[in-house]
Protein backbone atom coordinates (compact mmCIF):
# COMPACT_ATOMS: atom_id res chain seq x y z
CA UNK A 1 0.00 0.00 0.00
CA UNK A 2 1.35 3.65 -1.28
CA UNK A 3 1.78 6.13 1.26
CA UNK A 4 -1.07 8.12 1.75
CA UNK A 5 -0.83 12.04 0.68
CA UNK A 6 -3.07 14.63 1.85
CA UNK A 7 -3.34 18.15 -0.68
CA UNK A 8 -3.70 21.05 1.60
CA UNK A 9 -4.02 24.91 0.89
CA UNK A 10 -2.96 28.03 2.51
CA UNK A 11 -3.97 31.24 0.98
CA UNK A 12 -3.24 34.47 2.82
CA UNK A 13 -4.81 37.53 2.20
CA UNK A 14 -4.42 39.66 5.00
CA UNK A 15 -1.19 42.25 5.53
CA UNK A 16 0.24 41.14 8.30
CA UNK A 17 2.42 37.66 9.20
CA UNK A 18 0.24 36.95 12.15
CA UNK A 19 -1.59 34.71 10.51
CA UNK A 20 0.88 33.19 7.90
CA UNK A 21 3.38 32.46 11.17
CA UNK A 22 0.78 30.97 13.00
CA UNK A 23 0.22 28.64 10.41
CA UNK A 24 3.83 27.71 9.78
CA UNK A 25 4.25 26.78 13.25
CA UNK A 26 1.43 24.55 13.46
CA UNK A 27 3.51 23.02 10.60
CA UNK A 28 6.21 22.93 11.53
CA UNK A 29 5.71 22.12 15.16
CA UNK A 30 3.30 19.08 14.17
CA UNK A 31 4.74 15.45 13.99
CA UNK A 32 6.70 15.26 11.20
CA UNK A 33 5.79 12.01 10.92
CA UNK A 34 1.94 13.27 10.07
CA UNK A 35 3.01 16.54 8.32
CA UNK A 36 5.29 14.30 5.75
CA UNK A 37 1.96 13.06 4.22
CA UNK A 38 0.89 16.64 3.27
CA UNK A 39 1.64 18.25 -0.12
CA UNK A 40 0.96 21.94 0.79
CA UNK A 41 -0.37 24.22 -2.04
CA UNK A 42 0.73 27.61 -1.22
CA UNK A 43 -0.70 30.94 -2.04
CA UNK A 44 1.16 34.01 -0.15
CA UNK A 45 2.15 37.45 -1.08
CA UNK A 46 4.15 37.30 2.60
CA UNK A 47 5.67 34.00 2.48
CA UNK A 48 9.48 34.38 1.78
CA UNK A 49 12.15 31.76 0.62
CA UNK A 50 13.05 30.86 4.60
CA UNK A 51 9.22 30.67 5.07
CA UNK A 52 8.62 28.11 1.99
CA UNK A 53 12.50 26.17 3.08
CA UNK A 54 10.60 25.46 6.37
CA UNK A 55 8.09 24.28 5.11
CA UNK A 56 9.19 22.42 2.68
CA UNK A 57 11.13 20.83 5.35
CA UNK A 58 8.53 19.51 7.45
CA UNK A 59 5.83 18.46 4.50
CA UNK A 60 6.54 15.80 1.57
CA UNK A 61 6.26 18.94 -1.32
CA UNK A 62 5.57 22.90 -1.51
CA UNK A 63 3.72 24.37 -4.22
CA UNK A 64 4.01 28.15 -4.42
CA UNK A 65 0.87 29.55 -6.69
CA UNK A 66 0.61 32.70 -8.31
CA UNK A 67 -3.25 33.04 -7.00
CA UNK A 68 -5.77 31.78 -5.72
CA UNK A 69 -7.41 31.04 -9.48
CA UNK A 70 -4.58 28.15 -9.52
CA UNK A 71 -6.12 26.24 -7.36
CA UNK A 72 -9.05 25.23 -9.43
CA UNK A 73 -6.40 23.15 -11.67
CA UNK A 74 -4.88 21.32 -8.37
CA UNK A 75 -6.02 17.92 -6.55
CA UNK A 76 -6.43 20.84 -3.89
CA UNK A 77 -8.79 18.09 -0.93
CA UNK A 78 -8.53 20.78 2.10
CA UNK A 79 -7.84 24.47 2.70
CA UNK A 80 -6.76 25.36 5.94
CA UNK A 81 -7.62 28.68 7.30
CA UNK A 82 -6.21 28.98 10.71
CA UNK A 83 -8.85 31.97 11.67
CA UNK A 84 -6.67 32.98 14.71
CA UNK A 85 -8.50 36.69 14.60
CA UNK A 86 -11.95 37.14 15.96
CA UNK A 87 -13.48 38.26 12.33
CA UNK A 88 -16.61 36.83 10.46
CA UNK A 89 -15.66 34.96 7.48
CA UNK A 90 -12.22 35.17 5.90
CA UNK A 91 -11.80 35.75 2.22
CA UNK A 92 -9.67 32.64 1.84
CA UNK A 93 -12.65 30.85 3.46
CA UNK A 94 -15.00 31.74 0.30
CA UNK A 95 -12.13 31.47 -2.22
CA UNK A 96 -12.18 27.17 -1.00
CA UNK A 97 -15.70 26.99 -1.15
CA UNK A 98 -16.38 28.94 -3.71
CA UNK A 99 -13.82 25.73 -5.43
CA UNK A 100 -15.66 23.58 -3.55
CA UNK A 101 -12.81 22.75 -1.66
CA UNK A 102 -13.83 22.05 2.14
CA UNK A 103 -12.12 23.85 4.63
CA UNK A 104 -10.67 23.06 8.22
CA UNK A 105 -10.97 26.51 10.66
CA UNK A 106 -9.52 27.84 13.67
CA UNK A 107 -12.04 27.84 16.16
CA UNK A 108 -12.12 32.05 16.04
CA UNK A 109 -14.30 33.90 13.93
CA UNK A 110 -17.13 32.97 11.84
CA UNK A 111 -15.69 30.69 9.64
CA UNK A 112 -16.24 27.66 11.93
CA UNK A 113 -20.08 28.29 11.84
CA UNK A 114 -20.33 27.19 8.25
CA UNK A 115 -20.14 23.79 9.03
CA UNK A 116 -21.70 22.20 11.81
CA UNK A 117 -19.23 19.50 12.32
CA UNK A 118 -16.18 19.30 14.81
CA UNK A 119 -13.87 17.75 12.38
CA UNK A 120 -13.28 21.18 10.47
CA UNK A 121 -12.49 23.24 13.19
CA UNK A 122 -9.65 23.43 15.78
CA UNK A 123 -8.55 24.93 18.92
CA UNK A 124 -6.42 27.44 18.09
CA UNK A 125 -4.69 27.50 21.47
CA UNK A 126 -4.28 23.86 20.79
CA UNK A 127 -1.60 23.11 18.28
CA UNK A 128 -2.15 19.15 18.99
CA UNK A 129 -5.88 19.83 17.68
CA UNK A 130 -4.64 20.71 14.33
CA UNK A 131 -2.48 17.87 14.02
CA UNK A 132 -5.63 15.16 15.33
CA UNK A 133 -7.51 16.66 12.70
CA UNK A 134 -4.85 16.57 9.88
CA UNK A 135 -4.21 12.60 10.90
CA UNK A 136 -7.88 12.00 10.75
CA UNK A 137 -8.24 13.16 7.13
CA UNK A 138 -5.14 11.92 5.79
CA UNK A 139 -5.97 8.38 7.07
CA UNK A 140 -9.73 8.61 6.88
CA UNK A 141 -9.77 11.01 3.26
CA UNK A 142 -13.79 10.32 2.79
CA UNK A 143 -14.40 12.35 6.01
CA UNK A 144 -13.61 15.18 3.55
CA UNK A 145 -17.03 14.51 2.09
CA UNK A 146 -18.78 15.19 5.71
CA UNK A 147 -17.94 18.95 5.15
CA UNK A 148 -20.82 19.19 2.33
CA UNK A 149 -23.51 16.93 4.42
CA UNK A 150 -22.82 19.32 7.21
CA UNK A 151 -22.77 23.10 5.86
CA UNK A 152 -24.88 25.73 7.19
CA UNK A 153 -28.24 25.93 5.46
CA UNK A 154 -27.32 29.27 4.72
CA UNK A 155 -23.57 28.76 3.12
CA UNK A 156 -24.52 28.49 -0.45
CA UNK A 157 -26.15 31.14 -0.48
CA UNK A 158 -23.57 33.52 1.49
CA UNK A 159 -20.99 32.29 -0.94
CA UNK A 160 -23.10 33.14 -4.10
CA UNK A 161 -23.63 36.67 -2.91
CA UNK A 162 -20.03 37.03 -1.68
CA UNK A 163 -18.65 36.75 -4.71
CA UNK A 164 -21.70 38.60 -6.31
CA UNK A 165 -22.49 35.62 -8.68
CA UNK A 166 -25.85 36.99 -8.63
CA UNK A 167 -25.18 40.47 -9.61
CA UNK A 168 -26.37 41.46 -13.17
C-alpha cells in the first residue's frame, strides 16, 4: 500500500504575518511524521524563501501559486484557514468553497459556523488539535465529504452573494 498524501491549501490575504506564522508553526511544530503526508499548495504574497525552506522541510512537497485562481487546476482536498483573529468569514474561506474545496478553521471567527461539524475546526490554542484533525483526514480522506452533508443551510447562499455571482 502507497503512502497516503493529503493536498492542503494556505492562501493568505491579509497584511500582516500573524496569521501566515501561526500557520507555519502549526507546521512545523506538528509530527513530522503526520506533516510528511501533506503536499501543501501555497498561495502568499508574505511567504518568503526561509518561510517556503521550512516548510518544505517539514511536509513531503511545496507548491508556491501565483493566485488563488490556480487552485481550481490542483487535486487541492482541504484548505486550511487557521482563523486565529476574531473576524466573520475570511476571504480565503470563500475562495475554498467557492472551489468547492472544504475547509478546516480555527475555532475564532465565523468561519467555523459554516459547518456544523467538529472535524473542520480546531482549537487554536491547541496546536495538537490541528495535528488530530490533519491525521484524521489523511488516514480517513472520505471524512472530507462530511464537510458538504454538514454546511450551514445558509452557506450556499452567502458564498453566491459574496462573490456577487448573482449580480447582473
Amino acid at each position: 500500500m502507497g503512502k497516503k498524501i493529503l493536498n492542503i491549501a494556505y492562501i493568505d490575504y491579509l497584511n500582516t504575518r500573524e496569521e501566515l506564522n501561526y500557520f507555519k508553526n502549526l507546521i512545523i511544530n506538528a509530527n513530522i511524521a503526520v506533516t510528511k503526508n501533506v503536499n501543501l499548495y501555497l498561495i502568499s504574497h508574505l511567504a518568503t524563501e526561509n518561510d517556503i525552506l521550512d516548510l518544505q522541510n517539514n511536509v513531503n512537497t511545496v507548491f508556491v501559486l501565483a493566485n488563488s485562481s490556480d487552485i481550481e487546476t490542483q487535486n487541492i482536498q482541504l484548505g486550511i484557514v487557521p482563523a486565529i483573529f476574531e473576524e466573520t468569514i475570511a476571504q480565503s474561506t470563500i475562495e475554498f468553497l467557492s472551489k468547492h474545496i472544504p475547509v478546516l478553521c480555527g475555532n475564532k471567527g465565523g468561519d467555523c459556523e459554516l459547518c456544523k461539524s467538529e472535524l473542520f475546526t480546531f482549537d487554536t490554542e491547541n496546536p495538537n488539535d490541528f495535528e488530530e484533525k490533519l491525521v484524521n483526514f489523511i488516514n480517513n480522506p472520505d471524512l472530507l465529504k462530511e464537510y458538504w452533508l454538514n454546511l450551514h443551510e445558509l452557506t450556499d447562499e452567502f458564498i453566491k452573494e459574496s462573490l456577487l455571482l448573482d449580480a447582473k
